[in-house]
Protein backbone atom coordinates (compact mmCIF):
# COMPACT_ATOMS: atom_id res chain seq x y z
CA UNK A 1 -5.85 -153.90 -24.07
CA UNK A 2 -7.82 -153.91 -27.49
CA UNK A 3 -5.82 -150.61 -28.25
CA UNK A 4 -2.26 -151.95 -27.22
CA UNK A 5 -3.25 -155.05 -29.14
CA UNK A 6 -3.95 -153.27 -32.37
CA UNK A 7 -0.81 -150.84 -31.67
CA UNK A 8 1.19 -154.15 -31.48
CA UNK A 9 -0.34 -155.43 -34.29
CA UNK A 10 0.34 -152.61 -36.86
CA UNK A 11 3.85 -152.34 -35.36
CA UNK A 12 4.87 -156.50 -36.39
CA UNK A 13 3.24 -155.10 -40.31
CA UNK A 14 5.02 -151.93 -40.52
CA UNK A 15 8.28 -154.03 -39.22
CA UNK A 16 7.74 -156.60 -41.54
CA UNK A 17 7.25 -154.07 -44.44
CA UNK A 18 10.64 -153.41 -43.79
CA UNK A 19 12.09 -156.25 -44.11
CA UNK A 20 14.57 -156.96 -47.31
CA UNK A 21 12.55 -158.66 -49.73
CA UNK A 22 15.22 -161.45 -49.93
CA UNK A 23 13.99 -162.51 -46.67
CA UNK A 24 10.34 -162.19 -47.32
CA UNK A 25 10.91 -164.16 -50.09
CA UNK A 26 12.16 -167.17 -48.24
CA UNK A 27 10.54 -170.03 -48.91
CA UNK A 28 10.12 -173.64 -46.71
CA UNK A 29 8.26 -175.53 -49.36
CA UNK A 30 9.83 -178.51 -50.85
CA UNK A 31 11.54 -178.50 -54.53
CA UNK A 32 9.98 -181.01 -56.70
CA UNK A 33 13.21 -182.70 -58.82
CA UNK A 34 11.70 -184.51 -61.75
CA UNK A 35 14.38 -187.20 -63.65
CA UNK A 36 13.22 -189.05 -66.51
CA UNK A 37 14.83 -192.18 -65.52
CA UNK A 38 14.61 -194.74 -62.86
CA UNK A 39 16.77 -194.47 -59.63
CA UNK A 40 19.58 -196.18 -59.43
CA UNK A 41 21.31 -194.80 -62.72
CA UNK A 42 24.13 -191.84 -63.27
CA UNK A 43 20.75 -189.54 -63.90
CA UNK A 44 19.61 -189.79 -60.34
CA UNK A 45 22.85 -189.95 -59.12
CA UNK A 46 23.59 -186.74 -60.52
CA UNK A 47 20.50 -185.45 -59.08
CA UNK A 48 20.45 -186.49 -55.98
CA UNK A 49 24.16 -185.44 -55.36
CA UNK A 50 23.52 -181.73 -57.01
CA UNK A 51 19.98 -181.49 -55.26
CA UNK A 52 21.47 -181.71 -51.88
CA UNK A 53 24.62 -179.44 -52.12
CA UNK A 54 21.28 -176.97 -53.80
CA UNK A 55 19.09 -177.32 -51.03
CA UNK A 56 21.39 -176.71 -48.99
CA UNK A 57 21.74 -173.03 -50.56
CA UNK A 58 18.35 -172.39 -51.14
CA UNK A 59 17.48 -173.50 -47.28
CA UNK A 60 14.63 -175.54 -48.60
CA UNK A 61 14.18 -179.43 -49.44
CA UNK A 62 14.38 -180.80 -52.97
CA UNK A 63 12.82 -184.18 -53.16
CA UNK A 64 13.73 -186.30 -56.46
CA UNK A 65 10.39 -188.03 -58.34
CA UNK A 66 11.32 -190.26 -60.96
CA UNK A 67 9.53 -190.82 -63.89
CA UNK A 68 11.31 -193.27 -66.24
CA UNK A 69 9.88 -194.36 -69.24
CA UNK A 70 9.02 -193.24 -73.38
CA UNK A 71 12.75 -191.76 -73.89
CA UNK A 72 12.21 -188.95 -70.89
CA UNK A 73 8.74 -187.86 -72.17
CA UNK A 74 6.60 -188.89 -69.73
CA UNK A 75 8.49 -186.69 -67.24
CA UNK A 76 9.05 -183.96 -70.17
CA UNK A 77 4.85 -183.78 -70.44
CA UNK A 78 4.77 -183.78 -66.97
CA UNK A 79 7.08 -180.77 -65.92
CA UNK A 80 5.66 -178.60 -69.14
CA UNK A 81 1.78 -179.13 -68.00
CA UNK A 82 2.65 -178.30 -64.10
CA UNK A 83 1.57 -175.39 -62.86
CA UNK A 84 3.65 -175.32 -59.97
CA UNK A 85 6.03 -172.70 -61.71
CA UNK A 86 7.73 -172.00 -58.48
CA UNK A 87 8.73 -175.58 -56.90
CA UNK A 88 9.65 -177.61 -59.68
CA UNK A 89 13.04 -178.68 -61.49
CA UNK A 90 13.74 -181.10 -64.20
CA UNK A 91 16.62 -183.07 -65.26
CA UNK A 92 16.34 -182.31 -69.44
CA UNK A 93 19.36 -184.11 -71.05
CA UNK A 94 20.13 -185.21 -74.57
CA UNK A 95 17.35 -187.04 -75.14
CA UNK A 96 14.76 -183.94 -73.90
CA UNK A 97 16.29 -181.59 -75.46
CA UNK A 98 18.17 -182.69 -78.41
CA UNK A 99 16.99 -185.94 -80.20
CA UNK A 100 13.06 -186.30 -79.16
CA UNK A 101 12.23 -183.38 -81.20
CA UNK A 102 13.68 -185.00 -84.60
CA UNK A 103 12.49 -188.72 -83.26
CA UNK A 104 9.12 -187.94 -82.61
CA UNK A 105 6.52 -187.16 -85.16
CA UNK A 106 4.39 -185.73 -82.12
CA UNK A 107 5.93 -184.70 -78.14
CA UNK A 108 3.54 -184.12 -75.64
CA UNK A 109 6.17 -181.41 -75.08
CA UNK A 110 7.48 -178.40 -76.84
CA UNK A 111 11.08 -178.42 -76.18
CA UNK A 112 12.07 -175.21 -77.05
CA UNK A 113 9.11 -173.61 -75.81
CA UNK A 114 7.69 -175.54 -72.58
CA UNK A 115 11.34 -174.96 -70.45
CA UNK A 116 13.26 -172.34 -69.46
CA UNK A 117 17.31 -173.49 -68.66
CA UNK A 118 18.67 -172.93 -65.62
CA UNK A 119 22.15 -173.98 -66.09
CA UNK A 120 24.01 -177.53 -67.36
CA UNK A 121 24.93 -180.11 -65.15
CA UNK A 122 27.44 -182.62 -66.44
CA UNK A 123 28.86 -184.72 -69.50
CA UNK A 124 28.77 -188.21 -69.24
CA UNK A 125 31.60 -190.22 -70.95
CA UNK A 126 30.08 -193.26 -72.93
CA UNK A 127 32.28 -196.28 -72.53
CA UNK A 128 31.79 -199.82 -74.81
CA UNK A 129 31.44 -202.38 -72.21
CA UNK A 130 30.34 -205.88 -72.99
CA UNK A 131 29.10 -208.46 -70.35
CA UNK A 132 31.79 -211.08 -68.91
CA UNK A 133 30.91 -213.99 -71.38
CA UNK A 134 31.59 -211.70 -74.42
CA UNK A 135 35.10 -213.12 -75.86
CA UNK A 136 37.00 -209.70 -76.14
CA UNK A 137 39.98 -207.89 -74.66
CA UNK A 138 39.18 -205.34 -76.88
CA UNK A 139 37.81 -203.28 -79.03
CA UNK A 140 39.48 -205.08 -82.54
CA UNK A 141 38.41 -208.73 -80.71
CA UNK A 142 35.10 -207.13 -80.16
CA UNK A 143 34.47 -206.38 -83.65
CA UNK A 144 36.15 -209.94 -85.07
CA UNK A 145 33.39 -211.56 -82.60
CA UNK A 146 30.90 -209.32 -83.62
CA UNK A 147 30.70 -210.01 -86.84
CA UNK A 148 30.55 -213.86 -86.73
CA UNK A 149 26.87 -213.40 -84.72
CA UNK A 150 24.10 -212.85 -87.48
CA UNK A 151 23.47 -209.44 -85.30
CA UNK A 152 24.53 -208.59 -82.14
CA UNK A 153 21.75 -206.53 -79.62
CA UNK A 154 22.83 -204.01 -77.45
CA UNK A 155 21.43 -202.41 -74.45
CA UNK A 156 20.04 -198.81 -73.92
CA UNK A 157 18.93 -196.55 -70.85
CA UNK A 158 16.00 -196.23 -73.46
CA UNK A 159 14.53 -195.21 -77.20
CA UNK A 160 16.58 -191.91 -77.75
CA UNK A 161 18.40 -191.59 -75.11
CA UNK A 162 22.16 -190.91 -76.24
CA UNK A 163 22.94 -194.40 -75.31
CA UNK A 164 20.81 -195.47 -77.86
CA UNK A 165 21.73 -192.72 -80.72
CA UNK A 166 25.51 -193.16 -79.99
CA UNK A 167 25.09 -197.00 -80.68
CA UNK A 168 23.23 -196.01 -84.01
CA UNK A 169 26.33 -193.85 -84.72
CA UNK A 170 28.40 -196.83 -83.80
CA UNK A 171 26.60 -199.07 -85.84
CA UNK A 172 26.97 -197.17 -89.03
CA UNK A 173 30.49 -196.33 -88.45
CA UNK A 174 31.08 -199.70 -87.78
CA UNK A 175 28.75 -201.76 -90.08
CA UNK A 176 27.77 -204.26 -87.53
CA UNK A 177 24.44 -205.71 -87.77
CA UNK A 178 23.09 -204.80 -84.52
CA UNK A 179 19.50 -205.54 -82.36
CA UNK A 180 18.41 -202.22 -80.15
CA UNK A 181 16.88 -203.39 -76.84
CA UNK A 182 15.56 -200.72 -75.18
CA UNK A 183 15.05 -200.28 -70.92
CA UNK A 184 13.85 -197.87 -68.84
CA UNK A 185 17.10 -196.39 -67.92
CA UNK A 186 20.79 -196.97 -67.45
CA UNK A 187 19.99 -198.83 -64.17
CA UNK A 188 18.50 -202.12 -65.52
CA UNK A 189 19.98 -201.88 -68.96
CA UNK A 190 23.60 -202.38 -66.55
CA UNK A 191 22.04 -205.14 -64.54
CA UNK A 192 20.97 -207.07 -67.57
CA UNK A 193 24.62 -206.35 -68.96
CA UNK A 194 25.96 -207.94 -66.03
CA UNK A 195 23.36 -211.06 -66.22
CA UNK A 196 24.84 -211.98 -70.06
CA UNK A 197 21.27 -211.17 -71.24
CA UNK A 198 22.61 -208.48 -73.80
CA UNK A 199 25.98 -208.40 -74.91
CA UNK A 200 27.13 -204.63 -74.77
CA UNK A 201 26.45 -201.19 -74.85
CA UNK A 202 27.41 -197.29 -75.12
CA UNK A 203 26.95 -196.39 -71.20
CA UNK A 204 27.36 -193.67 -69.30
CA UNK A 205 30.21 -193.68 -66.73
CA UNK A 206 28.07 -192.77 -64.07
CA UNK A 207 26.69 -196.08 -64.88
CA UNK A 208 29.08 -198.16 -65.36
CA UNK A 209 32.15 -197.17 -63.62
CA UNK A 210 31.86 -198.96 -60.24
CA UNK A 211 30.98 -202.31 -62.31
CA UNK A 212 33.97 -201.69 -64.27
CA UNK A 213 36.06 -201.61 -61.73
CA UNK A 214 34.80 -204.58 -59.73
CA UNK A 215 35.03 -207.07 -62.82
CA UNK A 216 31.60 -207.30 -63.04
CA UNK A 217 31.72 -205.78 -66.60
CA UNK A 218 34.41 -205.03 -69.10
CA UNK A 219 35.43 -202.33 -70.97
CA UNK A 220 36.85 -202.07 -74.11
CA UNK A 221 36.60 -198.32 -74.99
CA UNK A 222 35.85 -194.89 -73.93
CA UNK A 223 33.59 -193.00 -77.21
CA UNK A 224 35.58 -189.75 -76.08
CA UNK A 225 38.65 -187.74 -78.02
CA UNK A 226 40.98 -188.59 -74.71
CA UNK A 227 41.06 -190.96 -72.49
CA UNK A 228 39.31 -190.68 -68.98
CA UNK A 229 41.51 -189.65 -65.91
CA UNK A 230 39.60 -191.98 -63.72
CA UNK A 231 39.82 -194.23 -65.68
CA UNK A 232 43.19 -193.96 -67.90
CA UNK A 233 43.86 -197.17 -68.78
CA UNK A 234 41.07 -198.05 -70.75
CA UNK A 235 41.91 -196.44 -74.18
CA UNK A 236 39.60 -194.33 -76.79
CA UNK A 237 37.90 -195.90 -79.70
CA UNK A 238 39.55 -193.35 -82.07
CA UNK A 239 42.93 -194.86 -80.65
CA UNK A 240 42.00 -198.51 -81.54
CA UNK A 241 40.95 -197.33 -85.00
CA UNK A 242 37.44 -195.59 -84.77
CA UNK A 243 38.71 -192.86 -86.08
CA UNK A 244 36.49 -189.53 -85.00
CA UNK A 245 34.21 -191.37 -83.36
CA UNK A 246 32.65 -189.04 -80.19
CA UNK A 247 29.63 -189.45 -78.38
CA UNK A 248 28.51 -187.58 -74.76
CA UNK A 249 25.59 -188.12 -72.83
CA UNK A 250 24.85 -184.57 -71.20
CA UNK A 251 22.07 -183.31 -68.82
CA UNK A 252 20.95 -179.57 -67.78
CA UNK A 253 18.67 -178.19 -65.26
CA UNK A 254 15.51 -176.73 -66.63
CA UNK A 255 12.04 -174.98 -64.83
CA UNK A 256 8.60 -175.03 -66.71
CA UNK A 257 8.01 -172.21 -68.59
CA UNK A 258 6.29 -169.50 -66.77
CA UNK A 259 8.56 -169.61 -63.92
CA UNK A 260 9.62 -166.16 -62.42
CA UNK A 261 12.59 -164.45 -63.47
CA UNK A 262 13.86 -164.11 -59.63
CA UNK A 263 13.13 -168.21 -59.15
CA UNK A 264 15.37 -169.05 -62.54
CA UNK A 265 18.18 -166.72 -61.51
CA UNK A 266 17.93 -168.02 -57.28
CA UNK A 267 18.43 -171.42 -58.78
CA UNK A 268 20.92 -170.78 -61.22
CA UNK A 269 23.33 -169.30 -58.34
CA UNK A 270 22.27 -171.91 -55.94
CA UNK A 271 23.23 -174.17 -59.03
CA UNK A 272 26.37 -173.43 -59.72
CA UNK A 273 27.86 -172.78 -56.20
CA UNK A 274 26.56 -176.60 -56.29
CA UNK A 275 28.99 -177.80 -58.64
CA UNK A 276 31.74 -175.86 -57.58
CA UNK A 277 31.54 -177.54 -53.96
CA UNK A 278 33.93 -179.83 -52.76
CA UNK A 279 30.74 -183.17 -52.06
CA UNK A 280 29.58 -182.47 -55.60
CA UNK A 281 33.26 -182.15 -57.23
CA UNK A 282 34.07 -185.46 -55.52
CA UNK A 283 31.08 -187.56 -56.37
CA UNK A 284 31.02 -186.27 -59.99
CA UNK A 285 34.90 -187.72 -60.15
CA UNK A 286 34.17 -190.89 -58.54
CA UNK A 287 31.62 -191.26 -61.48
CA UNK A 288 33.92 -190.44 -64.14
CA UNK A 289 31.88 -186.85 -64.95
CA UNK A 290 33.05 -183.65 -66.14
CA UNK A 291 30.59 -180.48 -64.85
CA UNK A 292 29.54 -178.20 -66.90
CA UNK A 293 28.85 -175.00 -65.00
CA UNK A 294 27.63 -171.71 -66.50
CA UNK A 295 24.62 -169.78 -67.17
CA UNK A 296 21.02 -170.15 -68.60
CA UNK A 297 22.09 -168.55 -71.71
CA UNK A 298 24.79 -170.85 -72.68
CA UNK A 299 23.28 -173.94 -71.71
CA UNK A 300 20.59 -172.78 -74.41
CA UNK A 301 23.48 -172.25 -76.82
CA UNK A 302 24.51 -175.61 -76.31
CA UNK A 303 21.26 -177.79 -76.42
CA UNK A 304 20.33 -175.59 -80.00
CA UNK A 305 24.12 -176.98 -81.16
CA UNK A 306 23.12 -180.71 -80.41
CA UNK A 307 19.92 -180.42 -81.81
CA UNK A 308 21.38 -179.41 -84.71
CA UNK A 309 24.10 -181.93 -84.70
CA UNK A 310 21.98 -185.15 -84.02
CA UNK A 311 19.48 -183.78 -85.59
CA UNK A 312 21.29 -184.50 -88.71
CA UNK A 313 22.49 -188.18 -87.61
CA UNK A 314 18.55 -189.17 -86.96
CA UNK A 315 17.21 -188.04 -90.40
CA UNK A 316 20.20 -189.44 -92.30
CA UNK A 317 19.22 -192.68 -90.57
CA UNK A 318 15.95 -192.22 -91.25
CA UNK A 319 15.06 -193.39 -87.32
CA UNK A 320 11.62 -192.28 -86.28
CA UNK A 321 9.79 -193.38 -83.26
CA UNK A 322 6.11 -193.69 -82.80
């Protein structure tokens, strides 16, 4: 029996050597989803709706951990000092990737260094909305009202965020005085829209939308070059005189750096056959998002274009951030 046991024994390891490597490589343990804002807004949304169609592929659960708070750096510090290089993925947007490094005199991230991009995951049109006791139709009423107040605050999903640097934009196009008040993501900025508490803001669709649509808030303008499909009847700013005015919100998938090469390209397939399925396709247009599919490469091409082009905006504005 001790002989037949050993027999059977080296049989299962010379079987398994076999095996494709694919299989071996298979993996049970959950996916750790980090998202620098709090649940509720078009950040988690996004994740949660991508993170599903992905586990899905990968045959392994991806749980989302939010960690709102200091313009995504909290959850920025916390993905670069992991050292779980092989179970963790992190939502690194505009604010990551493109403004904190020009805000900040000091990250507790390096944001060219600590990640290494998986893919993008969506562009988020910014509409002007203003709470229900704002008197304007419109964007030309808006800025008539507007400039009777001795400054006007406005709402962001927080310090940095492209919410907040699109208002700046706004602000000096414009020539309002405005009041930043900064939350801890789209989520309460909205509710506190809705309450009257702040006036307006630059929000995300993904935000916004369903409010839009229910009364709850009004829109006056969308801060793209076209109007939205979902949402054509609201026109562009440019259209009601804004002239070049264009502002996205945009988010990409990142790993911590030191990930393996096999794990970066598994998600990047699992990724983009994400987006391109029908549940993801069909939540992203209920929230008013375009997708943004391609490879690691170009979303690095991208985020080193909007560094450079915001990058510009924050030091002629002379905004830095402790």
């Amino acid at each position: 029996m001790k002989n037949l046991s050993r027999r059977t024994l080296l049989a299962v390891a010379a079987a398994a050597a076999a095996l494709p490597a694919s299989l071996l490589a298979q993996d049970a343990r959950p996916i750790e989803w980090v998202v620098g804002y709090a649940a509720g807004g078009g950040s988690d949304a996004v994740a949660r709706t991508v993170a599903e169609a992905m586990g899905k592929a990968l045959g392994q659960p991806i749980v989302i951990n939010n960690k709102p708070g200091a313009a995504t750096n909290i959850a920025a510090a916390y993905v670069a000092n992991s050292k779980d290089t092989g179970h963790m993925l992190f939502t690194a947007d505009f604010a990551t990737l493109a403004a904190n490094p020009w805000l900040f005199p000091k990250l507790p991230y390096n944001a060219e260094k600590d990640f290494i991009p998986v893919g993008m995951l969506a562009r988020f049109p910014l509409l002007l909305v203003v709470s229900p006791n704002v008197p304007a139709k419109n964007f030309k009423e808006f800025l008539a009202w507007a400039k009777t107040q001795p400054t006007v605050n406005y709402a962001s999903a927080g310090v940095g965020s492209p919410h907040h640097l699109a208002t700046e934009l706004f602000r000096e196009r414009t020539g309002l005085k405005l009041q930043h008040v900064a939350y801890r993501g789209a989520a309460p900025a909205v509710q506190d829209l809705m309450g009257g508490q702040v006036p307006f803001g630059l929000i995300d669709t993904a935000s916004v939308q369903q409010y839009v649509a229910a009364g709850k808030l009004r829109a006056l303008g969308v801060a793209s070059p076209a109007r939205l499909a979902t949402m054509p009847e609201i026109p562009t700013l440019a259209e009601q005189g804004l002239a070049d005015f264009s502002a996205y919100a945009w988010q990409g998938l990142v790993v911590p750096a030191g990930t393996p090469a096999e794990t970066v390209a598994k998600y990047s397939k699992a990724l983009q056959a994400a987006l391109d399925s029908t549940p993801v396709k069909a939540r992203f247009q209920t929230l008013g998002l375009e997708a943004l599919p391609g490879t690691p490469q170009q979303m690095a091409t991208y985020t080193r274009q909007e560094r450079d082009r915001w990058g510009k905006l924050v030091q002629s504005a002379g905004i830095k951030l402790d």
